[in-house]
N, C-alpha and C. Protein backbone atom coordinates (compact mmCIF):
# COMPACT_ATOMS: atom_id res chain seq x y z
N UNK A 1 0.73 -1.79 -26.69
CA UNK A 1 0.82 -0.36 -26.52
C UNK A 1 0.77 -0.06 -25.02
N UNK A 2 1.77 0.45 -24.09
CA UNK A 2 1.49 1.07 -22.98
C UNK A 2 0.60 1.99 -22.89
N UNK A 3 -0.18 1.32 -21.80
CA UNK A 3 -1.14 2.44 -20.74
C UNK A 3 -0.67 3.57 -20.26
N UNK A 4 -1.26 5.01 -20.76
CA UNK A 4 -0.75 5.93 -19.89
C UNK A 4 -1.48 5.65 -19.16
N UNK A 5 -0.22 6.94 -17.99
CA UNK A 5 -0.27 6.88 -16.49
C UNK A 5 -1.40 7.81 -16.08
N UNK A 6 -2.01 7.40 -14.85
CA UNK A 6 -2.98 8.97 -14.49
C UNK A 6 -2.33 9.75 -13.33
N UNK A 7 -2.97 10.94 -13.25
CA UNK A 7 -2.29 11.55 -12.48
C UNK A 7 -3.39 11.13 -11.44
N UNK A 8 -2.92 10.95 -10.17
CA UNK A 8 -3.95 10.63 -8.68
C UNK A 8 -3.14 11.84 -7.81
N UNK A 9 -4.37 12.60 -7.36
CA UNK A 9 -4.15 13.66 -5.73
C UNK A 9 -4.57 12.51 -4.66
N UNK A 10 -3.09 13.04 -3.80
CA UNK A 10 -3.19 12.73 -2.72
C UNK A 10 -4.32 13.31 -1.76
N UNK A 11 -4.93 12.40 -0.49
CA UNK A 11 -3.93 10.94 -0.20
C UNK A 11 -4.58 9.93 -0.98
N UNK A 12 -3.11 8.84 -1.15
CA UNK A 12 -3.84 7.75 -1.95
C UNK A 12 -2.17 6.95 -1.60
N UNK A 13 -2.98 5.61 -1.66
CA UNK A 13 -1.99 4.09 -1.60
C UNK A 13 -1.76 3.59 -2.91
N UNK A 14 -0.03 3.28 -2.89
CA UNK A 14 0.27 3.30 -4.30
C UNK A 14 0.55 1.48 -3.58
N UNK A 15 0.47 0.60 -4.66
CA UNK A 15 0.46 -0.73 -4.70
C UNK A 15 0.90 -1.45 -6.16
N UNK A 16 1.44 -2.37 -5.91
CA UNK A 16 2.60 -3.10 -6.78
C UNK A 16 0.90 -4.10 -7.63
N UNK A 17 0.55 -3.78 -8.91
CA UNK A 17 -0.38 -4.19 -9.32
C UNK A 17 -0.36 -5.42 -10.26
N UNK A 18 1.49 -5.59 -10.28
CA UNK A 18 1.44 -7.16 -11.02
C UNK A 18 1.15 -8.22 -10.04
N UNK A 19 1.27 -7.70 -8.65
CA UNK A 19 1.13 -8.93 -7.48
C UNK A 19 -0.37 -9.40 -7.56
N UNK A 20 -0.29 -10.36 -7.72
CA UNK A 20 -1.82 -10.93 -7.08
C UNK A 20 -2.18 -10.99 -5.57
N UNK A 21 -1.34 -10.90 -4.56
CA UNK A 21 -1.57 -11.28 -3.24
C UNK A 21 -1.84 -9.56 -2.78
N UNK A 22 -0.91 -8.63 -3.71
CA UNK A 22 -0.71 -7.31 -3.24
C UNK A 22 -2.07 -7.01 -3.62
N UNK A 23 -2.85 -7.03 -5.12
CA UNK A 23 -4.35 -6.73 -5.28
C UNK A 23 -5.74 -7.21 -4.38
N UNK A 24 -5.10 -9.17 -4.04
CA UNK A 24 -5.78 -9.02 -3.12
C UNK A 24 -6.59 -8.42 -1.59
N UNK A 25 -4.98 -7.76 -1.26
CA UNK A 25 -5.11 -7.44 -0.42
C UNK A 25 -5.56 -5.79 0.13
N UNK A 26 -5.46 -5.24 -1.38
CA UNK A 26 -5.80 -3.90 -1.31
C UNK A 26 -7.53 -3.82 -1.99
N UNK A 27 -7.93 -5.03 -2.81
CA UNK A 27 -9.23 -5.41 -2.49
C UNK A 27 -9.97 -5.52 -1.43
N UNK A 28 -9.42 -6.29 -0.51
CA UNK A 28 -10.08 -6.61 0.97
C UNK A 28 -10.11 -4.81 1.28
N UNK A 29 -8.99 -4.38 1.19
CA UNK A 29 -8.86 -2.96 1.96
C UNK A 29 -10.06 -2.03 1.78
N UNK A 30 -10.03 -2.01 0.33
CA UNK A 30 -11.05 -1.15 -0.31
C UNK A 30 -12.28 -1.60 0.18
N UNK A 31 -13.03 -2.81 0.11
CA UNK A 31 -14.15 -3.50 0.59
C UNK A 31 -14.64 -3.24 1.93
N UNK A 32 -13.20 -4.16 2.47
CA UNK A 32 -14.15 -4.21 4.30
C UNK A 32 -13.28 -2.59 4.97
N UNK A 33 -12.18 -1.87 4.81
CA UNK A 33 -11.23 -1.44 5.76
C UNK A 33 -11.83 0.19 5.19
N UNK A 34 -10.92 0.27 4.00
CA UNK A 34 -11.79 1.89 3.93
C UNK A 34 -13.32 2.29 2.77
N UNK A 35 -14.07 1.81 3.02
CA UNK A 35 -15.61 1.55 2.59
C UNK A 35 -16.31 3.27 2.47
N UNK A 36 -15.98 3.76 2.60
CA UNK A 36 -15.88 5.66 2.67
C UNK A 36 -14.94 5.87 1.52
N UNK A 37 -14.02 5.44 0.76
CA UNK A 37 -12.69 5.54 0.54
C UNK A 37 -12.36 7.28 0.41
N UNK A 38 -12.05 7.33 1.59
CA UNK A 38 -11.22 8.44 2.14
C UNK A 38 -9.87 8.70 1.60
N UNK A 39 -9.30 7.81 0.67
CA UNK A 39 -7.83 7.76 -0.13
C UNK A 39 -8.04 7.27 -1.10
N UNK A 40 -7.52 6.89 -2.35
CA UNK A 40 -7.39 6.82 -3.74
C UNK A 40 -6.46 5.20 -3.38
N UNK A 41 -6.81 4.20 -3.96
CA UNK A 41 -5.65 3.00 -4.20
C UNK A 41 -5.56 2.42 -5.18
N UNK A 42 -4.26 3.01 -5.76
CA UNK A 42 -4.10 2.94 -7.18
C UNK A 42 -3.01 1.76 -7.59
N UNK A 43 -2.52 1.22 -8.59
CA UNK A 43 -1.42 0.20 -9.01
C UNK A 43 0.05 1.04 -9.43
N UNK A 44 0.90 0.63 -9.06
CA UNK A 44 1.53 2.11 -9.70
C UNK A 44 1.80 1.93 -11.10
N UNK A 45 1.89 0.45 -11.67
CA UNK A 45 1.64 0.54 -13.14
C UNK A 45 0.53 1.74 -13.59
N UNK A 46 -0.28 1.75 -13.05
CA UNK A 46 -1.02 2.94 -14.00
C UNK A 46 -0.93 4.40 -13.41
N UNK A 47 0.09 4.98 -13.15
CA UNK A 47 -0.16 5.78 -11.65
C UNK A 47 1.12 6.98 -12.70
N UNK A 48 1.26 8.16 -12.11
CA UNK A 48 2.28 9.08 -12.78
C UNK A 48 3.17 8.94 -11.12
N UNK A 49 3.77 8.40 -11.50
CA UNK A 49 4.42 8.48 -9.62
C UNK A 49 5.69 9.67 -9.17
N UNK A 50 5.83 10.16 -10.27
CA UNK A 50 6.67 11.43 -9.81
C UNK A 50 5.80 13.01 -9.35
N UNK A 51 4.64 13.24 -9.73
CA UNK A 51 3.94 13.81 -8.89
C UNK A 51 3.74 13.97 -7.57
N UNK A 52 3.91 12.41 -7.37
CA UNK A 52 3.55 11.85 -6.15
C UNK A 52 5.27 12.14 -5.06
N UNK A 53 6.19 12.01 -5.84
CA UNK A 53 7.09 12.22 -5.21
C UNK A 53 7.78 10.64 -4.90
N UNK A 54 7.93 10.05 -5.50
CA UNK A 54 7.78 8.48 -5.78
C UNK A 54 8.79 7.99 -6.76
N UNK A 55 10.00 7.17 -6.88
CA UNK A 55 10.00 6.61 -7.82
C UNK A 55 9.71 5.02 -8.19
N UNK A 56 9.51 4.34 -9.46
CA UNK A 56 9.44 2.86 -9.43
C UNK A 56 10.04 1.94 -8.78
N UNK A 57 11.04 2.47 -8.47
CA UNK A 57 11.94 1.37 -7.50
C UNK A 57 11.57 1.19 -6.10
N UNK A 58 11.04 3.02 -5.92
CA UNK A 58 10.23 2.77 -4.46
C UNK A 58 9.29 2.06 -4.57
N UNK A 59 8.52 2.18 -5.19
CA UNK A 59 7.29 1.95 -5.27
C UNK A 59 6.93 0.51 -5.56
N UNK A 60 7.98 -0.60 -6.01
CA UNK A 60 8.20 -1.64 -6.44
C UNK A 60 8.84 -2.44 -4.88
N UNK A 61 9.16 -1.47 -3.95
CA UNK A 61 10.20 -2.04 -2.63
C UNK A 61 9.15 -2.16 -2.15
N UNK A 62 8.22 -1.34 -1.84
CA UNK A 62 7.20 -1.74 -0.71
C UNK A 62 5.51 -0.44 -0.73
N UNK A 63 4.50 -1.01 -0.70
CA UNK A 63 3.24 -0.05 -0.49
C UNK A 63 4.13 1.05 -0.07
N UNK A 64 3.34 2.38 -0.68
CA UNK A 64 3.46 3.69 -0.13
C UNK A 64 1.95 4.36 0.09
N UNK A 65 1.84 4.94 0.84
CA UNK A 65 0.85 5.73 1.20
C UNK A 65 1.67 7.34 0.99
N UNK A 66 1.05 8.10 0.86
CA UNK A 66 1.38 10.01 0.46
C UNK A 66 -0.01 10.41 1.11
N UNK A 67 0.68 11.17 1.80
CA UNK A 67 -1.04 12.02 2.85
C UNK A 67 -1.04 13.40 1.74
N UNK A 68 -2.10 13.99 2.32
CA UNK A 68 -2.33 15.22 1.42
C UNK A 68 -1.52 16.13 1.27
N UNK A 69 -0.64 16.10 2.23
CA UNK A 69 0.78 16.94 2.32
C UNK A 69 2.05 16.28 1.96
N UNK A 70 1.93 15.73 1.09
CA UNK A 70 2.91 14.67 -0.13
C UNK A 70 3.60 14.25 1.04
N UNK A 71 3.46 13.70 2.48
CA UNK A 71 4.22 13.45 2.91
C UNK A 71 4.13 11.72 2.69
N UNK A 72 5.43 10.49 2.30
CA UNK A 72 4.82 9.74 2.05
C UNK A 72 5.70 8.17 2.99
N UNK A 73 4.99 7.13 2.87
CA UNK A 73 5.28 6.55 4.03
C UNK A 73 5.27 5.29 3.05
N UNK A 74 6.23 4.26 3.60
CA UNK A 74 6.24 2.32 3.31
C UNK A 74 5.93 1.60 4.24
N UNK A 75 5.48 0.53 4.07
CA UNK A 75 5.82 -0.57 4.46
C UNK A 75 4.65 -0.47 5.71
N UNK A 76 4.90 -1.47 6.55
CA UNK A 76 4.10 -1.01 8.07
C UNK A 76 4.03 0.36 7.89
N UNK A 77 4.63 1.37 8.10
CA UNK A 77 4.44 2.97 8.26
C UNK A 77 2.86 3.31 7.59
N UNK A 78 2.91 2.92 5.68
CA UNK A 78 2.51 3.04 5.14
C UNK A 78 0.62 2.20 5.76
N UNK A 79 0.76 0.99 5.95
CA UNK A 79 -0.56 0.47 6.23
C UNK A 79 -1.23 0.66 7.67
N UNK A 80 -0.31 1.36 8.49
CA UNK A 80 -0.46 2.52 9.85
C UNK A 80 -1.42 3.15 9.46
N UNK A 81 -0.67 4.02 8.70
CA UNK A 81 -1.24 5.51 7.99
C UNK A 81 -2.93 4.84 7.33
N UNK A 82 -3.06 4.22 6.54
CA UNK A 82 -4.27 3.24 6.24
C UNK A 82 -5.10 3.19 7.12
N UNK A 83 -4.76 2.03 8.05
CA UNK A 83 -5.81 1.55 9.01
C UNK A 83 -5.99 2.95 9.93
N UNK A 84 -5.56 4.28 10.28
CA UNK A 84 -5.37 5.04 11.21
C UNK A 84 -6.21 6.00 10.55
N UNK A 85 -6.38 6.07 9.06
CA UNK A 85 -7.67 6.89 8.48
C UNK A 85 -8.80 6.17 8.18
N UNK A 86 -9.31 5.03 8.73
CA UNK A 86 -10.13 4.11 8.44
C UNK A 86 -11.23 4.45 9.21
N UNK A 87 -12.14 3.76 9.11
CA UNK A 87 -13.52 3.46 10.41
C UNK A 87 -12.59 3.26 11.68
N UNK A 88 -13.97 3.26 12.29
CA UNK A 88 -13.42 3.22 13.90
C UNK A 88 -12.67 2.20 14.41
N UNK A 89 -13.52 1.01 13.74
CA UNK A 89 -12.87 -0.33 14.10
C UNK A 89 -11.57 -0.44 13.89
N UNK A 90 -10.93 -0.25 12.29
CA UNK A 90 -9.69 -0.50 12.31
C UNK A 90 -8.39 0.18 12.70
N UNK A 91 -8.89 1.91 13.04
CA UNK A 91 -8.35 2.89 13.43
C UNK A 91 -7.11 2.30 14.71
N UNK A 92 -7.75 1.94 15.75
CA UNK A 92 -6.86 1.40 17.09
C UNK A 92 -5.83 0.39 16.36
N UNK A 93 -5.70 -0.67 15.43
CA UNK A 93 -4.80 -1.16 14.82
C UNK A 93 -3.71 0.01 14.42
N UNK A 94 -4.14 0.66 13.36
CA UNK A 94 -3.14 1.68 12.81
C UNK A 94 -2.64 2.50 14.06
N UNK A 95 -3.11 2.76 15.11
CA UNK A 95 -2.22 3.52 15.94
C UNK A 95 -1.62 2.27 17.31
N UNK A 96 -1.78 0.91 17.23
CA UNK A 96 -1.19 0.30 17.84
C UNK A 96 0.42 0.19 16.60
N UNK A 97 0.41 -0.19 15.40
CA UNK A 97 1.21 -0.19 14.71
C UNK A 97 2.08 0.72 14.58
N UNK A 98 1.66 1.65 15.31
CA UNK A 98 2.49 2.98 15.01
C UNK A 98 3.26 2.76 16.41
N UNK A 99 2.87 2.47 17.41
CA UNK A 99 3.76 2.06 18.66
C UNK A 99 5.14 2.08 18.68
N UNK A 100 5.72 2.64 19.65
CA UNK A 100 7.06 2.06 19.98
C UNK A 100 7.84 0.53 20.31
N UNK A 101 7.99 -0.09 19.61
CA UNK A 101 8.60 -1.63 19.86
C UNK A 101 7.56 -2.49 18.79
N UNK A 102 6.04 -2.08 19.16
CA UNK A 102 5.48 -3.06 17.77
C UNK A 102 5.87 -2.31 16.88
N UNK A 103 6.05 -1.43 16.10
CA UNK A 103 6.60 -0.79 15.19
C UNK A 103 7.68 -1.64 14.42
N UNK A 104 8.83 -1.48 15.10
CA UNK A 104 9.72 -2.21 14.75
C UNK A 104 9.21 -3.98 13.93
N UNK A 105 8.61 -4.70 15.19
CA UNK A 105 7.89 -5.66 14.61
C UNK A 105 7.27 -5.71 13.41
N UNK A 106 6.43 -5.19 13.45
CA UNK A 106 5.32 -4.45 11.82
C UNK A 106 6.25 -4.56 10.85
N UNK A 107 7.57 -3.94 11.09
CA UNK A 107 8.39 -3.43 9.70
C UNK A 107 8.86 -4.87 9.62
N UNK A 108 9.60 -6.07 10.21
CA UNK A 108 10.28 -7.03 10.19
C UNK A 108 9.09 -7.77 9.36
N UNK A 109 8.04 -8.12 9.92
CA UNK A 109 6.58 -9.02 9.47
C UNK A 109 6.30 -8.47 8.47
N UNK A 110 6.71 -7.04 7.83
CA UNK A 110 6.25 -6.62 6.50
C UNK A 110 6.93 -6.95 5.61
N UNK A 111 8.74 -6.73 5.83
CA UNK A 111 9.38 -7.15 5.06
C UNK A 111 9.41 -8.43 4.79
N UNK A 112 9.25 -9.53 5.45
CA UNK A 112 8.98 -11.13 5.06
C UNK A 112 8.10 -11.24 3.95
N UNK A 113 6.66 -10.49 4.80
CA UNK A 113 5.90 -10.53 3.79
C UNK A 113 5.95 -10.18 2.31
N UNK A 114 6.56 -8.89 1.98
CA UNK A 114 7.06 -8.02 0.70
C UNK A 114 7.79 -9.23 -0.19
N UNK A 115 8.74 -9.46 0.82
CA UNK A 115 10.10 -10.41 0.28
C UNK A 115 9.25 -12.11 -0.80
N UNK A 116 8.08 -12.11 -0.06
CA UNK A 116 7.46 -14.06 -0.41
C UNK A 116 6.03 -13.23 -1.09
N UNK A 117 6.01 -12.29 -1.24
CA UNK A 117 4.46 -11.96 -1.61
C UNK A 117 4.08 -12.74 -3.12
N UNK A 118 5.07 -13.17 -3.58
CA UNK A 118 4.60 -13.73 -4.96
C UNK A 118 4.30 -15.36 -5.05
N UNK A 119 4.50 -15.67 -3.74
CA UNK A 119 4.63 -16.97 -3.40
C UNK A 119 3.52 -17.16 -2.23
N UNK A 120 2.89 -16.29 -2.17
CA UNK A 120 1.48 -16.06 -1.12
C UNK A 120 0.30 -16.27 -1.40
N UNK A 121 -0.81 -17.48 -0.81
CA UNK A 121 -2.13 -17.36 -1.64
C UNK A 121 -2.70 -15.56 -2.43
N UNK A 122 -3.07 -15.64 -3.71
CA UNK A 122 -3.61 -14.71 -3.98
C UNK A 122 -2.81 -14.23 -5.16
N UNK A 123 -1.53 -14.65 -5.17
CA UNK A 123 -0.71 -14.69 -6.46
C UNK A 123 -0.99 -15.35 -7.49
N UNK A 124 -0.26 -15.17 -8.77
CA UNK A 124 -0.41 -15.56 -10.03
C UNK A 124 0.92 -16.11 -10.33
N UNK A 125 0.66 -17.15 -10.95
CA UNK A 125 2.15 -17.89 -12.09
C UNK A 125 2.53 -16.53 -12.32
N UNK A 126 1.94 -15.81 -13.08
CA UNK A 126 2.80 -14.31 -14.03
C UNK A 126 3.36 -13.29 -12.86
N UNK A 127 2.90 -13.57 -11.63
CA UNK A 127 3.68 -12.69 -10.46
C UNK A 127 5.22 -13.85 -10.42
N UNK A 128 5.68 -14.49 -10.75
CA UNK A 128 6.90 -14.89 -10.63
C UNK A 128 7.77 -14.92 -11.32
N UNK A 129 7.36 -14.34 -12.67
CA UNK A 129 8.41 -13.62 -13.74
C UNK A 129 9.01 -13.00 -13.67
């Protein structure tokens, strides 16, 4: 029987929840990065993502972040926006990422990453189906 979806208010990080490397890593997030959680980080399997302004295919291409003003962001953009509402510590990351020229970088190193994430410690056999 499918899980309905919930509805989540922004802001909140939508994340690909069959990945194992993608949960891991929005574990760590939740734990050490936003420990306040100042945003919602949800799977979008369980998520209503047209609220959000979202569809599955996006949402399946790469992390999105949606600020409170549905405005919504991928990829590097998206984990900018993250680390840039975080504690202090990780804050200077998210606005080095946001940079002119590392920027660009961020997005190239994200997409590799996106592209092998199922093939990344932290994955599952069932992430390669």
């Amino acid at each position: 029987m499918p899980r309905e979806r919930q509805l989540v208010d922004p802001p909140v990080l939508v994340f690909d929840g069959d990945c194992g490397f993608c949960t891991s890593a929005t574990n760590f997030l939740q734990r050490f990065v936003d420990r306040r959680a100042r945003f919602a980080v949800v799977p979008l399997q369980f998520t209503a993502l047209e609220p959000l302004g979202l569809t599955q295919e996006q949402a399946l291409a790469a992390l999105r972040f949606v600020d409170e003003h549905h405005r919504a962001s991928a990829g590097a953009a998206a984990v900018s926006q993250v680390l840039r509402r975080s504690g202090w510590g990780w804050r200077p990351f998210g606005l080095l990422l946001a940079a002119p020229g590392v920027r660009a970088v961020a997005e190239r190193l994200y997409r590799v990453i996106a592209t092998h994430r199922h093939q990344l410690p932290g994955g599952t056999p069932a992430c390669r189906l």
